[in-house]
PDB file of N, CA and C in Angstrom:
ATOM      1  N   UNK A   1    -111.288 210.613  45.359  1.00  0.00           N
ATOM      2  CA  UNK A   1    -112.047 211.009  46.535  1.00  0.00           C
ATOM      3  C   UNK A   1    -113.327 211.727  46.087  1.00  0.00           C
ATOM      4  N   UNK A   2    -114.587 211.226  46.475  1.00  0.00           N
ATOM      5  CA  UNK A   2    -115.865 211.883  46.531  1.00  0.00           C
ATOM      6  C   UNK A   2    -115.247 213.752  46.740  1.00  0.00           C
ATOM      7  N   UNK A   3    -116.330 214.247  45.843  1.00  0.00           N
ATOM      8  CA  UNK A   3    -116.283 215.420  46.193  1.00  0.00           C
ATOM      9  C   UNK A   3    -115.195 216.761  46.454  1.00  0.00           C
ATOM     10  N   UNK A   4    -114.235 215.784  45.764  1.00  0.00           N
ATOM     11  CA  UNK A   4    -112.615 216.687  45.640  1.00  0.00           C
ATOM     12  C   UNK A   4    -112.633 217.754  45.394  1.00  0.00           C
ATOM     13  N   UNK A   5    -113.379 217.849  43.946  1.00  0.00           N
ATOM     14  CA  UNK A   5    -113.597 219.183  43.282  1.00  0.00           C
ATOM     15  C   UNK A   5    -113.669 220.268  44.176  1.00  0.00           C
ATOM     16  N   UNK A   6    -115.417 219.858  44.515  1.00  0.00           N
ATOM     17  CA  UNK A   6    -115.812 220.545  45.397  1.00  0.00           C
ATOM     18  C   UNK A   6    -115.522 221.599  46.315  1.00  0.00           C
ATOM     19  N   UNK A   7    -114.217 220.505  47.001  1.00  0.00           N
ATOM     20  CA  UNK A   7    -114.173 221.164  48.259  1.00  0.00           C
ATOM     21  C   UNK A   7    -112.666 221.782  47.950  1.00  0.00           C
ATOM     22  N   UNK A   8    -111.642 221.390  46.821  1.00  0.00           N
ATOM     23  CA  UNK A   8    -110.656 222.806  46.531  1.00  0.00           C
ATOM     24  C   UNK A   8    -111.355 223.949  45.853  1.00  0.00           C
ATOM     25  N   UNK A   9    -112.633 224.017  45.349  1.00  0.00           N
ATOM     26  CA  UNK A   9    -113.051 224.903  45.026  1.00  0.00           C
ATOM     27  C   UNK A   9    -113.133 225.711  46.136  1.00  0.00           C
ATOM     28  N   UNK A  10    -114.451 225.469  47.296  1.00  0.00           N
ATOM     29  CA  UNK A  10    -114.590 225.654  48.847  1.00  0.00           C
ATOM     30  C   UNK A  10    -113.210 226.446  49.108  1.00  0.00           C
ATOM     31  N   UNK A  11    -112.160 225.900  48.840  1.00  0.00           N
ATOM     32  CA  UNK A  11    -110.955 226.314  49.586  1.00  0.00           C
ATOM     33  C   UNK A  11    -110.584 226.930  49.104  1.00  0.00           C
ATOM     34  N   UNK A  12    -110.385 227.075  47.436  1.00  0.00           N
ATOM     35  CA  UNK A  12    -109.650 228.080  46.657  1.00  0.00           C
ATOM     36  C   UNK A  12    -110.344 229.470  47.047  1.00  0.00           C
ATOM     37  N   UNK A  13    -111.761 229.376  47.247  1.00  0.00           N
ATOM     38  CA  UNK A  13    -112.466 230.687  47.249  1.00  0.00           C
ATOM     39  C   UNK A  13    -112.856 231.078  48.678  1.00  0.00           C
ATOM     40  N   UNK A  14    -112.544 230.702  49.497  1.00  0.00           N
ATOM     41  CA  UNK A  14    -112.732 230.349  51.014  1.00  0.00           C
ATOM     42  C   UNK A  14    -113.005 231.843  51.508  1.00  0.00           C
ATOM     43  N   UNK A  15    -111.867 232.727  51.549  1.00  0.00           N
ATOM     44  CA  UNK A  15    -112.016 234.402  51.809  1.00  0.00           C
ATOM     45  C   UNK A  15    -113.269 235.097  51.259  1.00  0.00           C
ATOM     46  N   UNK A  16    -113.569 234.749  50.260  1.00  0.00           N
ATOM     47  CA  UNK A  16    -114.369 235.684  49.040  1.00  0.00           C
ATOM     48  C   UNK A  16    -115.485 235.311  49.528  1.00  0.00           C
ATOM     49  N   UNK A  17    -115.638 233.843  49.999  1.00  0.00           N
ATOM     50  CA  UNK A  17    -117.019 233.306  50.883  1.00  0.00           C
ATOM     51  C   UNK A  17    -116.927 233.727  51.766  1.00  0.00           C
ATOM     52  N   UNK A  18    -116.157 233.732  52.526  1.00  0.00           N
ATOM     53  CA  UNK A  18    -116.371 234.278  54.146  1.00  0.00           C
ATOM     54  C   UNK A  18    -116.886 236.041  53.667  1.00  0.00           C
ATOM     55  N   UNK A  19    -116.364 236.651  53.254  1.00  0.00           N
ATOM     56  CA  UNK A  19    -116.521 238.339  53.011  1.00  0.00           C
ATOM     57  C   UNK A  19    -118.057 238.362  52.486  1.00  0.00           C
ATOM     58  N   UNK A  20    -118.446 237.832  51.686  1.00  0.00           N
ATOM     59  CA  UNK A  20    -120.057 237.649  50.992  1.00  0.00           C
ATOM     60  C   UNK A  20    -120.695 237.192  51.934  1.00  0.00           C
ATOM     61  N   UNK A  21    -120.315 235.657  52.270  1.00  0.00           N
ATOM     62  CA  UNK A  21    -121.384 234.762  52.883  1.00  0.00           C
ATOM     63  C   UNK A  21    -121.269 234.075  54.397  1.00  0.00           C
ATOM     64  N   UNK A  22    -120.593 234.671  55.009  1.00  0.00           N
ATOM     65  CA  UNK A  22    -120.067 234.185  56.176  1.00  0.00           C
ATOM     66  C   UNK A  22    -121.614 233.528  57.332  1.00  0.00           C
ATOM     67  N   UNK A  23    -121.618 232.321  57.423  1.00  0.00           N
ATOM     68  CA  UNK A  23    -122.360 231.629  58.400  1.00  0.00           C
ATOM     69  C   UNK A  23    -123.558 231.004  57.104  1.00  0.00           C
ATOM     70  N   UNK A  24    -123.452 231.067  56.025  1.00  0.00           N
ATOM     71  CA  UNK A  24    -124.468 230.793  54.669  1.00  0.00           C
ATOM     72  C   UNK A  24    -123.780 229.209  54.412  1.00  0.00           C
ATOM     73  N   UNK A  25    -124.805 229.158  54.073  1.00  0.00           N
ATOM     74  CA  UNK A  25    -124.736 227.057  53.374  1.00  0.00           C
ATOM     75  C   UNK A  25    -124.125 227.402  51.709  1.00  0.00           C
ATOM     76  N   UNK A  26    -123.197 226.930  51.440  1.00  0.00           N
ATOM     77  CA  UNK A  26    -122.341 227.415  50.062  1.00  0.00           C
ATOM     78  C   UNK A  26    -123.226 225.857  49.429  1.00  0.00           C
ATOM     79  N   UNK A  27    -123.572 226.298  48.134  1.00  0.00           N
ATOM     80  CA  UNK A  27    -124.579 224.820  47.459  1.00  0.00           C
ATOM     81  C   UNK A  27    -123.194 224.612  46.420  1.00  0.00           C
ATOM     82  N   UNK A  28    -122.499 223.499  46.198  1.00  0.00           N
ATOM     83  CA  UNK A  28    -121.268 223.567  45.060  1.00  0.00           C
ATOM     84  C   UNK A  28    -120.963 221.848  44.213  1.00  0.00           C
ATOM     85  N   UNK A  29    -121.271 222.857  42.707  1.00  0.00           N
ATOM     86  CA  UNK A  29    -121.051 221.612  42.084  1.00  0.00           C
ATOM     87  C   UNK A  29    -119.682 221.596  40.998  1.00  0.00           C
ATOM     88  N   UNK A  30    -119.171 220.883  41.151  1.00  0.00           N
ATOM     89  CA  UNK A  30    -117.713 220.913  40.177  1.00  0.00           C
ATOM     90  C   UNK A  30    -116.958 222.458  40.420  1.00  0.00           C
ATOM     91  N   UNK A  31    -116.380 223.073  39.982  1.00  0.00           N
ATOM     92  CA  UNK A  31    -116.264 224.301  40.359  1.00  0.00           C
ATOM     93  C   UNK A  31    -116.912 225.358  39.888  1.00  0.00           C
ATOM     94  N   UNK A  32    -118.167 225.159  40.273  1.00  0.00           N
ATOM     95  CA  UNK A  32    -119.457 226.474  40.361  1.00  0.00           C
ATOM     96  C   UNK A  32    -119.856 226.561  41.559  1.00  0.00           C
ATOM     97  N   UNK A  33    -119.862 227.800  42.240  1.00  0.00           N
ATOM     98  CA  UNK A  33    -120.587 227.790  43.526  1.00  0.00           C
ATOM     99  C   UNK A  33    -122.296 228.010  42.477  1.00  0.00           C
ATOM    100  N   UNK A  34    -123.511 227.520  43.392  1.00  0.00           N
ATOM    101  CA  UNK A  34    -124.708 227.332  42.280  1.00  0.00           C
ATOM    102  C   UNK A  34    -125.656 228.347  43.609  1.00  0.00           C
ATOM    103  N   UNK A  35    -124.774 228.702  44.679  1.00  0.00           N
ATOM    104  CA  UNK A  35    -126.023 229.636  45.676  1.00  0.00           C
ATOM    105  C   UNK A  35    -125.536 229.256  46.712  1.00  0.00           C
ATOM    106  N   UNK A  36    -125.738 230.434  47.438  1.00  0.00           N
ATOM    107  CA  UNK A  36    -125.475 230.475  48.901  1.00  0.00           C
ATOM    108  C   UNK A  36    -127.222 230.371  50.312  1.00  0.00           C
ATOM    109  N   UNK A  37    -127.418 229.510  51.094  1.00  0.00           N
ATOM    110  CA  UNK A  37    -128.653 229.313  51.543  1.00  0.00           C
ATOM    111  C   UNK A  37    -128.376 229.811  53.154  1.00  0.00           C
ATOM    112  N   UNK A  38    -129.588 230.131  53.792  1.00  0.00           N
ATOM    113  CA  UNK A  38    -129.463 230.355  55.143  1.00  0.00           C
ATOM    114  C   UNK A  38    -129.806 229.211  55.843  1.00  0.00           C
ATOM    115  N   UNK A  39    -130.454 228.232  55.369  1.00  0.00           N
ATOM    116  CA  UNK A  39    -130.616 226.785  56.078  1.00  0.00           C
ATOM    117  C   UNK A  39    -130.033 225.785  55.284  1.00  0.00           C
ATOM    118  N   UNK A  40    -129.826 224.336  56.113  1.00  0.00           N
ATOM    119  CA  UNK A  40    -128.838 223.443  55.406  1.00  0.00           C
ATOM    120  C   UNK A  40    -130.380 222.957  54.470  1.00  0.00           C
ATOM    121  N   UNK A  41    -131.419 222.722  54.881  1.00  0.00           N
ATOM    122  CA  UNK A  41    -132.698 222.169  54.481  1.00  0.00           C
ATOM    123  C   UNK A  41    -132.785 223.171  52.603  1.00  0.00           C
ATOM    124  N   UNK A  42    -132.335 224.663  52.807  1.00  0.00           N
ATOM    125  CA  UNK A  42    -132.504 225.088  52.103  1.00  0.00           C
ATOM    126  C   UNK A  42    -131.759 225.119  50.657  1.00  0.00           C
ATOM    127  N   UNK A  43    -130.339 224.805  51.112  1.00  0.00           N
ATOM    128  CA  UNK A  43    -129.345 224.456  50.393  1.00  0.00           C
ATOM    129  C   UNK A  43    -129.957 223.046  49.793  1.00  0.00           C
ATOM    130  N   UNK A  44    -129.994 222.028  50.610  1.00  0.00           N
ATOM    131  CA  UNK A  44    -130.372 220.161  49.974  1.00  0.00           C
ATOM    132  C   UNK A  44    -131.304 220.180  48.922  1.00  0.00           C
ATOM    133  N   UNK A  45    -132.955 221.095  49.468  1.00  0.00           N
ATOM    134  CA  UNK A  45    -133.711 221.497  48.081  1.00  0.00           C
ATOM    135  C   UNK A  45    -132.998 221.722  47.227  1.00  0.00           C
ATOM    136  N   UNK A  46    -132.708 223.176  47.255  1.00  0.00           N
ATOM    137  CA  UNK A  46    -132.087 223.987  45.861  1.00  0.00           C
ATOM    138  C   UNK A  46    -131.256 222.669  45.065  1.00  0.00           C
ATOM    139  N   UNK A  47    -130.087 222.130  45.727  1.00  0.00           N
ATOM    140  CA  UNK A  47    -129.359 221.015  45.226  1.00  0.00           C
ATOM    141  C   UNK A  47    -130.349 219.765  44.596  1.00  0.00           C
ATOM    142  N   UNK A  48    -130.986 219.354  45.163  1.00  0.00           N
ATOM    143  CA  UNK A  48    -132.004 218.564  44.592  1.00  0.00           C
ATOM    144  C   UNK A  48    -132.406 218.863  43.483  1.00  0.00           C
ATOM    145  N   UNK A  49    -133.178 220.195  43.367  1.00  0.00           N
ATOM    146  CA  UNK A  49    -134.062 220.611  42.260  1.00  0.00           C
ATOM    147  C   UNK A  49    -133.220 220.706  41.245  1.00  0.00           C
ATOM    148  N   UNK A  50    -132.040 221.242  41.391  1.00  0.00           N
ATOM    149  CA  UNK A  50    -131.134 221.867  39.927  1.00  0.00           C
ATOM    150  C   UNK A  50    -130.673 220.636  39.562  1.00  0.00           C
ATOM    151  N   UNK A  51    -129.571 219.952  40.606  1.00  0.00           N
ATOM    152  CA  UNK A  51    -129.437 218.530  39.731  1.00  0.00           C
ATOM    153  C   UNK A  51    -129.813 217.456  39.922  1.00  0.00           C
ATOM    154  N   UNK A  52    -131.322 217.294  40.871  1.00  0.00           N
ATOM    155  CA  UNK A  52    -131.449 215.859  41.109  1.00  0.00           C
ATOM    156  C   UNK A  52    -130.450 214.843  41.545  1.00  0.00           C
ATOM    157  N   UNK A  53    -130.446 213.313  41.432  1.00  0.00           N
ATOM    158  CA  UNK A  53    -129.740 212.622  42.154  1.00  0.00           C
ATOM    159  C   UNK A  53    -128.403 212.003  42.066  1.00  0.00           C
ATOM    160  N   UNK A  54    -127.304 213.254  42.012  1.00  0.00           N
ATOM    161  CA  UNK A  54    -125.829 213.724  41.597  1.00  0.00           C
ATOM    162  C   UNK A  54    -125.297 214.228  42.737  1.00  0.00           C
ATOM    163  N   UNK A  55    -124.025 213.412  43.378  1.00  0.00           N
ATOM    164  CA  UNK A  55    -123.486 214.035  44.484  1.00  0.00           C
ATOM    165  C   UNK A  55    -123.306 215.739  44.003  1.00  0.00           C
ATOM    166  N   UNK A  56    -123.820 216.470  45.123  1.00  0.00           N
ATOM    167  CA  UNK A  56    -123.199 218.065  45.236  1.00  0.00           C
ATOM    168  C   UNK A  56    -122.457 218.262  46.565  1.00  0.00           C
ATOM    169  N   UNK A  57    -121.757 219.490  47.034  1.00  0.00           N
ATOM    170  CA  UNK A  57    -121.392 219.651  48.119  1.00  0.00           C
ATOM    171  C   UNK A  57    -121.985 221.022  48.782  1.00  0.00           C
ATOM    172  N   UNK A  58    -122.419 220.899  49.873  1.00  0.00           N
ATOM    173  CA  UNK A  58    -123.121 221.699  51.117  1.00  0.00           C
ATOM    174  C   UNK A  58    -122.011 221.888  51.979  1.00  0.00           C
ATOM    175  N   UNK A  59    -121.496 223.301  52.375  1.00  0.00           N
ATOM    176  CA  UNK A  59    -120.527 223.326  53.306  1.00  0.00           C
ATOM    177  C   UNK A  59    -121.016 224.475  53.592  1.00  0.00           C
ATOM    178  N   UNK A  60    -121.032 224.735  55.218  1.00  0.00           N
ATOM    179  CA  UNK A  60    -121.320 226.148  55.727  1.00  0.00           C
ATOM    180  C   UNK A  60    -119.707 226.778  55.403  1.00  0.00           C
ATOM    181  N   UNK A  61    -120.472 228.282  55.425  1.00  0.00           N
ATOM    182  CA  UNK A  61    -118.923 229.054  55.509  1.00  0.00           C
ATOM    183  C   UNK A  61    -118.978 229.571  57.039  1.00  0.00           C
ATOM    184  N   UNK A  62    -117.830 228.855  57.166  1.00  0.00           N
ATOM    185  CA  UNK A  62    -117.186 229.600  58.670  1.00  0.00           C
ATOM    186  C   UNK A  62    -115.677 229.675  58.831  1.00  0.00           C
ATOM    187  N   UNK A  63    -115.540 230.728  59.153  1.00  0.00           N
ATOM    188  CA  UNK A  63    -113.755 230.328  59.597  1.00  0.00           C
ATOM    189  C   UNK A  63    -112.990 229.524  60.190  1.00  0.00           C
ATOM    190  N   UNK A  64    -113.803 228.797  61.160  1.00  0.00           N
ATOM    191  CA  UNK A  64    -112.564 227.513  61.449  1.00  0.00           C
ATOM    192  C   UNK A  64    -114.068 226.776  61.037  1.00  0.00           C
ATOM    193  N   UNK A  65    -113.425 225.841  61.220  1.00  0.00           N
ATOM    194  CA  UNK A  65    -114.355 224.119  60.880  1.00  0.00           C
ATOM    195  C   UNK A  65    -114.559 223.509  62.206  1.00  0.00           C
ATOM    196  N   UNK A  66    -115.852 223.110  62.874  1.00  0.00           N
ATOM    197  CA  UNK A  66    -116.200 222.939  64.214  1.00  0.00           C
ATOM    198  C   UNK A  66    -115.476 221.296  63.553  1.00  0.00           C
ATOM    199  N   UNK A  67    -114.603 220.418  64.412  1.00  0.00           N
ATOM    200  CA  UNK A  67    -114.343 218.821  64.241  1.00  0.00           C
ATOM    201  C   UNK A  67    -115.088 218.392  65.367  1.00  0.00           C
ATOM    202  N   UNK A  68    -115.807 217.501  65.189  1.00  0.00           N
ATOM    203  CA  UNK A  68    -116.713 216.422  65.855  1.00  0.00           C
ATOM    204  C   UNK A  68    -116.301 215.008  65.685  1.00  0.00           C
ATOM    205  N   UNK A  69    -116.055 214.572  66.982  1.00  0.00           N
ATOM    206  CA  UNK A  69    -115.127 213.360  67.212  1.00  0.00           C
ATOM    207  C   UNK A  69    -116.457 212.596  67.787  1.00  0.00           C
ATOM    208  N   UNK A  70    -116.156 211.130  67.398  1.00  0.00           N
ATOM    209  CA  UNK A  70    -116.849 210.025  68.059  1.00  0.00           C
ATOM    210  C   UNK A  70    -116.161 208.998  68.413  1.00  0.00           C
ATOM    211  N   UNK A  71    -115.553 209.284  69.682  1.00  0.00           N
ATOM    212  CA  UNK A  71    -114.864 207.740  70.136  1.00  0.00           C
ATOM    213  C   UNK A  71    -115.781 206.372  69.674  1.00  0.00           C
ATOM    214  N   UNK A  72    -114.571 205.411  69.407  1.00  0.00           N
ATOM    215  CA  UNK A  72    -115.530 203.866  69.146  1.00  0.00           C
ATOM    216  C   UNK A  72    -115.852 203.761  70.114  1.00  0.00           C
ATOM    217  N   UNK A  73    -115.205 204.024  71.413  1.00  0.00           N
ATOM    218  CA  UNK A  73    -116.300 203.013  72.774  1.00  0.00           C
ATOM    219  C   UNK A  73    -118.046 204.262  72.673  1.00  0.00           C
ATOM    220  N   UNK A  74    -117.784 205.142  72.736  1.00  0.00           N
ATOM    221  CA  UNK A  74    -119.289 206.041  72.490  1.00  0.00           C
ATOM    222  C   UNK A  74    -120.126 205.727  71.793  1.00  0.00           C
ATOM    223  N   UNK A  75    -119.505 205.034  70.561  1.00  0.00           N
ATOM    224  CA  UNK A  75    -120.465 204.677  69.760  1.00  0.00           C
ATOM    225  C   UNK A  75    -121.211 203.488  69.433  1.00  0.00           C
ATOM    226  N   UNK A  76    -120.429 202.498  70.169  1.00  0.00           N
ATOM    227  CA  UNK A  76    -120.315 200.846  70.601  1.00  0.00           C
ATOM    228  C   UNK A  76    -119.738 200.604  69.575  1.00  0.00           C
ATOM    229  N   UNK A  77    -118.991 200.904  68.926  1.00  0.00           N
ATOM    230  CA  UNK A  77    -117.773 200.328  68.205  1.00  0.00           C
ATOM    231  C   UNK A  77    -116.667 199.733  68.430  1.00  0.00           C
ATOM    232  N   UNK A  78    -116.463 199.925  69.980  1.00  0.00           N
ATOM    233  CA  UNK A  78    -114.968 199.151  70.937  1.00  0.00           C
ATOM    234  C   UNK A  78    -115.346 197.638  70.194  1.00  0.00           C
ATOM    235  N   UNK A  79    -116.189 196.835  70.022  1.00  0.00           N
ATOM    236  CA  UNK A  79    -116.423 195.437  70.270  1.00  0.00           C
ATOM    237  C   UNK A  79    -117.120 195.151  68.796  1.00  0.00           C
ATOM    238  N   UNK A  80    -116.906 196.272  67.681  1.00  0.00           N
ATOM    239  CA  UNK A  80    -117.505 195.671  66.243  1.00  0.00           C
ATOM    240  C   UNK A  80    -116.751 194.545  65.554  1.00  0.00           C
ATOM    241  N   UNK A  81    -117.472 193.183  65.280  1.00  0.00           N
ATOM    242  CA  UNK A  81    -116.660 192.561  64.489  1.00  0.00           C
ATOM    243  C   UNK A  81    -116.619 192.901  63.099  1.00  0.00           C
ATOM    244  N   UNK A  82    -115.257 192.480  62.605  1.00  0.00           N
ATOM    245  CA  UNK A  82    -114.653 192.928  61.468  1.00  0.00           C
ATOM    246  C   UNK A  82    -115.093 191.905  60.275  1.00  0.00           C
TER     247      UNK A  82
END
């Protein structure tokens, strides 16, 4: 899975982020957090610049995780051929 690392890192350290950085863009590569940003725009730079074009992971810290659903009929997906 893309970005595994990443995101048990995210999770292993989840508290320690929330207490530091709560509502901050966590910038994370392998298990290094590399900076915490106040915009997502600000985080994607920073990620850009340090490693150029290498998946990283951007996750806000928040305590729950907002889930955003897209029904297929919303999206005109009811009728996609396969």
């Amino acid at each position: 899975m893309a970005l595994e690392q990443e995101l048990q890192y995210f999770d292993a350290h989840k508290s320690e982020l929330l207490e530091h950085y709560a509502g901050q863009f966590a910038l994370i590569k392998g298990d290094s957090l590399l900076g915490t940003y106040t915009t997502l725009e600000e985080a994607f730079e920073a990620g850009v610049r340090a490693l150029g074009n290498q998946p990283f992971l951007i996750k806000q810290v928040l305590e729950t995780e907002e889930v955003i659903q897209y029904p297929a009929l919303a999206v005109g997906m009811i009728h996609a051929g396969l």
